[in-house]
N, C-alpha and C. Protein backbone atom coordinates (compact mmCIF):
# COMPACT_ATOMS: atom_id res chain seq x y z
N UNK A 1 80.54 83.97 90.99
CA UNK A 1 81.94 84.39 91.15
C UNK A 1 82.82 83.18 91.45
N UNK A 2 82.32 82.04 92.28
CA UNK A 2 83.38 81.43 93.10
C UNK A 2 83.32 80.02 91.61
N UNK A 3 81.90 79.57 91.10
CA UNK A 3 82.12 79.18 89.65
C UNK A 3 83.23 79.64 88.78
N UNK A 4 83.55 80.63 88.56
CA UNK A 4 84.52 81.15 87.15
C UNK A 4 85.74 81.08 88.18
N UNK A 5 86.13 81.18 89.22
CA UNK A 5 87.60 80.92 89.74
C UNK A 5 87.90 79.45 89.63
N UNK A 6 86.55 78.45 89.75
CA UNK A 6 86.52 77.06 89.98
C UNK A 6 87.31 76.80 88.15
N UNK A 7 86.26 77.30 87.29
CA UNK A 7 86.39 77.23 86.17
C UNK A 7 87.78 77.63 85.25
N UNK A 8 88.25 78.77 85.91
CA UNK A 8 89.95 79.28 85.50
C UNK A 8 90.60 78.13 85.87
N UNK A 9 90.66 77.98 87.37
CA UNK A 9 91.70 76.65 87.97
C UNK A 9 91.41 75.09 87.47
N UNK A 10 90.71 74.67 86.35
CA UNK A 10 90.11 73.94 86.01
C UNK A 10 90.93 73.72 84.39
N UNK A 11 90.87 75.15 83.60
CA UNK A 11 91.65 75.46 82.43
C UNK A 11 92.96 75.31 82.81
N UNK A 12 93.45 76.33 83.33
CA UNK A 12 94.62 76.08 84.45
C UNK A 12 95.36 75.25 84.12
N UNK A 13 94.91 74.31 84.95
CA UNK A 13 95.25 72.94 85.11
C UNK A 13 95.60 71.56 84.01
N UNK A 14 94.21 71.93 83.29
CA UNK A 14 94.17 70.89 82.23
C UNK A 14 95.48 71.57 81.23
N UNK A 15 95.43 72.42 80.98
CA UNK A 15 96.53 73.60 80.21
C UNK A 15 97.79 73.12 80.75
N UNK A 16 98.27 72.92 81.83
CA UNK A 16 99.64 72.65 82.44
C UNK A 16 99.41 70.77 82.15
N UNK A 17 98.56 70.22 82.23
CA UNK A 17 98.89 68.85 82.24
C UNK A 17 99.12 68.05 80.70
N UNK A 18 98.25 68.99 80.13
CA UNK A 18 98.17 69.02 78.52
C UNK A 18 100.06 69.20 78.02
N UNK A 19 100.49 70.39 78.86
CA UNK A 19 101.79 70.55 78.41
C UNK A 19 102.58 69.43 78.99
N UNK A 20 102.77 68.99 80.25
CA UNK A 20 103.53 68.01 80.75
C UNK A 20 103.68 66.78 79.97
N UNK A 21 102.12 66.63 79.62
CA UNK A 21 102.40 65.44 78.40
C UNK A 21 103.01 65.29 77.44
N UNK A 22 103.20 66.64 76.46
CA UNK A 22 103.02 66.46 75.67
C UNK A 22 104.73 66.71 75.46
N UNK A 23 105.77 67.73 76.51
CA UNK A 23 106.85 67.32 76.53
C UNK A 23 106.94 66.13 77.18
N UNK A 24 106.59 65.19 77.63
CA UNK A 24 107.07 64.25 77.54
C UNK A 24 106.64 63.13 76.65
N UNK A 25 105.95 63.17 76.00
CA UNK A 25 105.82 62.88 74.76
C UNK A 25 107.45 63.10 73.51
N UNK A 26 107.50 64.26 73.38
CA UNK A 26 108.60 64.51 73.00
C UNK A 26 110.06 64.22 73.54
N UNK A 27 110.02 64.25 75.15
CA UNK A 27 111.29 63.19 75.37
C UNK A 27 111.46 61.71 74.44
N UNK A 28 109.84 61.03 75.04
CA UNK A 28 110.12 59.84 74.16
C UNK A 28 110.61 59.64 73.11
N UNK A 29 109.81 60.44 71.81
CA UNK A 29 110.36 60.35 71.07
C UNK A 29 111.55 60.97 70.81
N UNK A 30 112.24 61.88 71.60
CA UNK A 30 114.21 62.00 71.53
C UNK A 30 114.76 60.66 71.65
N UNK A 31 114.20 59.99 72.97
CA UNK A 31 114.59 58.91 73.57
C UNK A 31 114.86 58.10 71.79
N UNK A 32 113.66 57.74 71.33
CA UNK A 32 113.70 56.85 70.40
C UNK A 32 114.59 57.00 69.10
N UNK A 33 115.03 58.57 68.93
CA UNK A 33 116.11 58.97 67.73
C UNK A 33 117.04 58.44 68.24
N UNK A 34 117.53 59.00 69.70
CA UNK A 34 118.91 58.32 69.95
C UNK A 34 118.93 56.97 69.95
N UNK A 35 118.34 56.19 70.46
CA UNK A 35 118.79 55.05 70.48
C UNK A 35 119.08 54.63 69.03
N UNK A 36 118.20 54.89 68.18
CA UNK A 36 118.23 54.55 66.79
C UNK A 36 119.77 55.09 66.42
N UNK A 37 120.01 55.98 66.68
CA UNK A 37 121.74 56.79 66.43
C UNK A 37 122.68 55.83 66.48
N UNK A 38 122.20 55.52 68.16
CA UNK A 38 123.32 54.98 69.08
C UNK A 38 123.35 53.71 67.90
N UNK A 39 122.61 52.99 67.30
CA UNK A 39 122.71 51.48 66.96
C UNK A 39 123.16 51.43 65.89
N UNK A 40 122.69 52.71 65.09
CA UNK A 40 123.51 53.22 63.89
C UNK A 40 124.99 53.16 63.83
N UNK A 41 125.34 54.32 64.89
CA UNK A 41 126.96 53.91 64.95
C UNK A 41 127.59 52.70 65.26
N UNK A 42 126.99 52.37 66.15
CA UNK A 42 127.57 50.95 66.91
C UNK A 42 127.90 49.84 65.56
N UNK A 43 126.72 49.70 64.35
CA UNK A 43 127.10 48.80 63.60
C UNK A 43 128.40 49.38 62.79
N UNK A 44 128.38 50.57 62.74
CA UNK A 44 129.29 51.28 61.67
C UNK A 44 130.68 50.81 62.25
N UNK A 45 130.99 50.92 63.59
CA UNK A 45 131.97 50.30 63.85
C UNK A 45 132.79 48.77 63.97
């Protein structure tokens, strides 16, 4: 019994850290469109 609660909080976990990464993963790469934007316009002007 106290195995498979160990084992849920274990999925759990990896499941929530898996996600944290992986939006932030995806910040980065926002991070990296904009800037690319930002430099875009900047020459245009």
């Amino acid at each position: 019994m106290e195995s498979r609660f160990t084992l849920i909080f274990l999925t759990d976990g990896v499941t929530f850290v898996l996600h944290e990464f992986h939006v932030f993963i995806d910040h980065l790469f926002n991070l990296k469109f904009a800037v690319k934007e930002l430099e875009r316009s900047a020459k245009r002007c």
